[in-house]
C-alpha atoms as a PDB file:
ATOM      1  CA  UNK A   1       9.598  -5.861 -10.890  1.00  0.00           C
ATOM      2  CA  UNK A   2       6.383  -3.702 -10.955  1.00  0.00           C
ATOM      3  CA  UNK A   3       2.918  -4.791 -10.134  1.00  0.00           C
ATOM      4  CA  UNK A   4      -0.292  -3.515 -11.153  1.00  0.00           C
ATOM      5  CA  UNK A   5      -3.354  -4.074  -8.944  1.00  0.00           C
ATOM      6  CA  UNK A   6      -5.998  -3.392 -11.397  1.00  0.00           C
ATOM      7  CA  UNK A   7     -10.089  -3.000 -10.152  1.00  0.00           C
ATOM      8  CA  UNK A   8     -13.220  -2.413 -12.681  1.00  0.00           C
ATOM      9  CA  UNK A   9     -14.111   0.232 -10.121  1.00  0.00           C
ATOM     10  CA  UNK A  10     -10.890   2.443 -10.074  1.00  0.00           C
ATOM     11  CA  UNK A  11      -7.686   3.159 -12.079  1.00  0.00           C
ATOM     12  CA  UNK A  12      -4.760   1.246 -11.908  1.00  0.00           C
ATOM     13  CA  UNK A  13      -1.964   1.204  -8.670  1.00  0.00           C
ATOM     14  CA  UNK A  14       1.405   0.818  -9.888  1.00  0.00           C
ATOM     15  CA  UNK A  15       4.106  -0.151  -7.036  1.00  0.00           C
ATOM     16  CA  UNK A  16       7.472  -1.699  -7.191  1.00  0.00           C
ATOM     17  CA  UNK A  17       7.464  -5.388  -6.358  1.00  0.00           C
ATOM     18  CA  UNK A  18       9.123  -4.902  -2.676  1.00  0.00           C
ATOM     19  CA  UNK A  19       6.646  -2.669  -1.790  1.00  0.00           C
ATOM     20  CA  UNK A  20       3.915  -4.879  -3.190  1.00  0.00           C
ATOM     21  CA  UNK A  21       5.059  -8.210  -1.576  1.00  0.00           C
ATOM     22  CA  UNK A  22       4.881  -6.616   2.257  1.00  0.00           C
ATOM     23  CA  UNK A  23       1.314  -4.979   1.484  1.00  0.00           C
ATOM     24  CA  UNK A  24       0.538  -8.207  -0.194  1.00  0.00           C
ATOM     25  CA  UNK A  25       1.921 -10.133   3.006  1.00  0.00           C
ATOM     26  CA  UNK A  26       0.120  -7.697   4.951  1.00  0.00           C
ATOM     27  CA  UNK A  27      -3.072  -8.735   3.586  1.00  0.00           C
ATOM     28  CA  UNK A  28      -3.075 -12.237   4.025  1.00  0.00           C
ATOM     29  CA  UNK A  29      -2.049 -13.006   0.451  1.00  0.00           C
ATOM     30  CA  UNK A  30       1.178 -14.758  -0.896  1.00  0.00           C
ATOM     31  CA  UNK A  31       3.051 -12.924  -3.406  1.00  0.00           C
ATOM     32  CA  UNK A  32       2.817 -14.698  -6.753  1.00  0.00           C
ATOM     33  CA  UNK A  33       2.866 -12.901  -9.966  1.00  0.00           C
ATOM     34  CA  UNK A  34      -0.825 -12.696 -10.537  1.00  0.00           C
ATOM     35  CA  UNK A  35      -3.880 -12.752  -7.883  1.00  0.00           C
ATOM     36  CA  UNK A  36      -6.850 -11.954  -6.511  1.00  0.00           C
ATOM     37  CA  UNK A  37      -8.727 -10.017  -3.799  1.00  0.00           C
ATOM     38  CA  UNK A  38     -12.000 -11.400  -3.824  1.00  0.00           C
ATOM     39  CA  UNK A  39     -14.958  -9.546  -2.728  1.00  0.00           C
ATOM     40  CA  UNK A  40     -14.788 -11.684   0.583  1.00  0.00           C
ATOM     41  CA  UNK A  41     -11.312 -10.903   1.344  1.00  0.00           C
ATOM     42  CA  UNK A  42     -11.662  -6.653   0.698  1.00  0.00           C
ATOM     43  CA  UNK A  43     -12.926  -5.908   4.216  1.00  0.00           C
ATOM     44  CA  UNK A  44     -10.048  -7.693   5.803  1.00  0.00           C
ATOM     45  CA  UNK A  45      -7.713  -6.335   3.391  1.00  0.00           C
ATOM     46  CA  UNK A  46      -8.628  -3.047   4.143  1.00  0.00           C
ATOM     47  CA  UNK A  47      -8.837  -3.686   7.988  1.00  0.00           C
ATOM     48  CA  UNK A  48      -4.667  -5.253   7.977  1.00  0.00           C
ATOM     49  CA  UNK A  49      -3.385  -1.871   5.750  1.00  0.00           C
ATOM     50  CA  UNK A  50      -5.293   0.446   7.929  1.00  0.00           C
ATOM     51  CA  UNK A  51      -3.870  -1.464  10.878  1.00  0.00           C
ATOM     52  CA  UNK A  52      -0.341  -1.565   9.366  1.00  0.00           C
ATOM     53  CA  UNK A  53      -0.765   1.929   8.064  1.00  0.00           C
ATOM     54  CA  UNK A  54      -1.632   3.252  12.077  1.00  0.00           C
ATOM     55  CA  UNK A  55       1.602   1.376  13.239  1.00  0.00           C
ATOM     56  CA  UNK A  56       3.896   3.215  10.758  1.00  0.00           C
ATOM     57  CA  UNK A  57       2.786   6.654  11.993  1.00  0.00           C
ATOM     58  CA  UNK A  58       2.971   5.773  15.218  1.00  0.00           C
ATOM     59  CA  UNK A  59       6.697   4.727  14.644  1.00  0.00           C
ATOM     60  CA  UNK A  60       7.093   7.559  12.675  1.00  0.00           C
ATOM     61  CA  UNK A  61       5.822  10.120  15.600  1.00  0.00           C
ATOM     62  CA  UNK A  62       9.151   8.938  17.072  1.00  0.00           C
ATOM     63  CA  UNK A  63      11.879   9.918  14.541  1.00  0.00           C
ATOM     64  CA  UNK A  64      13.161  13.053  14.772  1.00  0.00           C
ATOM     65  CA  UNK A  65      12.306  16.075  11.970  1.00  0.00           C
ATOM     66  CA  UNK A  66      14.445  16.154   8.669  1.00  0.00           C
ATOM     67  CA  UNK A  67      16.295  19.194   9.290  1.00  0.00           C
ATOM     68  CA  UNK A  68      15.929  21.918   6.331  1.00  0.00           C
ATOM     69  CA  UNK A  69      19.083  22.509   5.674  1.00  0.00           C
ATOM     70  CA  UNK A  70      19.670  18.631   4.925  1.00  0.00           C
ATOM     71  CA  UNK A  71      16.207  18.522   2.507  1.00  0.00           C
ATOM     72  CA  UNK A  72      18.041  21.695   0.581  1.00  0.00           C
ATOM     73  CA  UNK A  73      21.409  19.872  -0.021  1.00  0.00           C
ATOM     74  CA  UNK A  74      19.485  16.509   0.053  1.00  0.00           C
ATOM     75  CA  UNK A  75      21.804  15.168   1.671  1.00  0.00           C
ATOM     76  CA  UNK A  76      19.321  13.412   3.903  1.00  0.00           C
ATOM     77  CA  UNK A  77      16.995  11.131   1.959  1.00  0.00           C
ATOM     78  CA  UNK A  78      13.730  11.524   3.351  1.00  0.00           C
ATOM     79  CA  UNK A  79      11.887   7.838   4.012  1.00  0.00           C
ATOM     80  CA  UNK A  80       8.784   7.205   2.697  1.00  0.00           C
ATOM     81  CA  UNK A  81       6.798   5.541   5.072  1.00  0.00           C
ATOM     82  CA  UNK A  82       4.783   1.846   4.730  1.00  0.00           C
ATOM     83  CA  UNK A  83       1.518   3.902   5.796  1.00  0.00           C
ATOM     84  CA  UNK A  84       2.248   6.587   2.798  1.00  0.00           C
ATOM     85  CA  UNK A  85       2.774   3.822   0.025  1.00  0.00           C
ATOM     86  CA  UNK A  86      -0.541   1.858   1.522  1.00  0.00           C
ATOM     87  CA  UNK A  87      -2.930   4.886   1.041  1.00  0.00           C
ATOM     88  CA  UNK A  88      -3.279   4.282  -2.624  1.00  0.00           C
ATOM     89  CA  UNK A  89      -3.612   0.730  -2.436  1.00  0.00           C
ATOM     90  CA  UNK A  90      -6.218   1.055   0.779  1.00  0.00           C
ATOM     91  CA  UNK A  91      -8.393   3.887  -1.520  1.00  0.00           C
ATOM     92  CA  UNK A  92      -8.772   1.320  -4.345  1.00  0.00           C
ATOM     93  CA  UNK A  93      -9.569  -1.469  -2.084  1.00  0.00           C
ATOM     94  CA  UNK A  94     -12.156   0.559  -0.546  1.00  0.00           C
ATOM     95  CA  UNK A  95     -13.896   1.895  -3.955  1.00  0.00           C
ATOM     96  CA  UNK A  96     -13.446  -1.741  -5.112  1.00  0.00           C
ATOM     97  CA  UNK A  97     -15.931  -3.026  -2.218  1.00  0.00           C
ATOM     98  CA  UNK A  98     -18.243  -0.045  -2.880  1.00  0.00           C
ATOM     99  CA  UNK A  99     -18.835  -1.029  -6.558  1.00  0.00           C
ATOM    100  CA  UNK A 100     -18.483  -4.609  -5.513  1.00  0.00           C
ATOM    101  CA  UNK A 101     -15.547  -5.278  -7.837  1.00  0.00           C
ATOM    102  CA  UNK A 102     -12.604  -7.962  -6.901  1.00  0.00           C
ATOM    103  CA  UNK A 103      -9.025  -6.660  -7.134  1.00  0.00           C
ATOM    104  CA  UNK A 104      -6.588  -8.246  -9.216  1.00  0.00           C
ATOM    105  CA  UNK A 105      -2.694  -8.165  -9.163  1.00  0.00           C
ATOM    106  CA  UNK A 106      -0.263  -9.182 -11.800  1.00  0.00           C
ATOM    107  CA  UNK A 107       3.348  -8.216 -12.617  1.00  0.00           C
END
């Protein structure tokens, strides 16, 4: 499943539904097919993916270095952290409450 969240003030963010369901939980908001982050709700938004964003490097700072020779054969997928998929969503949340636009999500 892919969901769009979609703001008058910004282009679209396009993220697989997995992803989108733990930013989504993240945030305070149940994952349903379509919603809403009201005007209200953007500063805390923001607030929980920067939090949850800061936790993910942190754990990150502790895993050990792909090693290059691994990246060349890929042979060692390199993870993509939570706090490298929420940068997108965070930079549209935070032009959204600039322009004073609500964010909507819908599958």
């Amino acid at each position: 499943m892919i969901i769009t969240f979609k703001s008058r003030a910004t282009a679209d963010t396009i993220m697989f539904g997995d992803v989108a369901k733990e930013l989504l939980l993240l945030m305070g908001k149940s994952f349903d097919t379509r919603g809403i982050i009201t005007l209200e709700q953007l500063p805390d938004a923001i607030a929980a993916l920067r939090k949850a964003a800061e936790a993910s490097r942190a754990a990150q700072k502790g895993l050990p270095e792909p090693d290059e020779a691994d990246i060349d054969r890929a042979v060692t997928p390199i993870p993509v952290s939570l706090a490298q998929r929420a940068v997108p969503l965070i930079e549209q949340l935070e032009r959204s409450l600039r322009a004073a636009q609500p964010v909507i999500w819908e599958s």
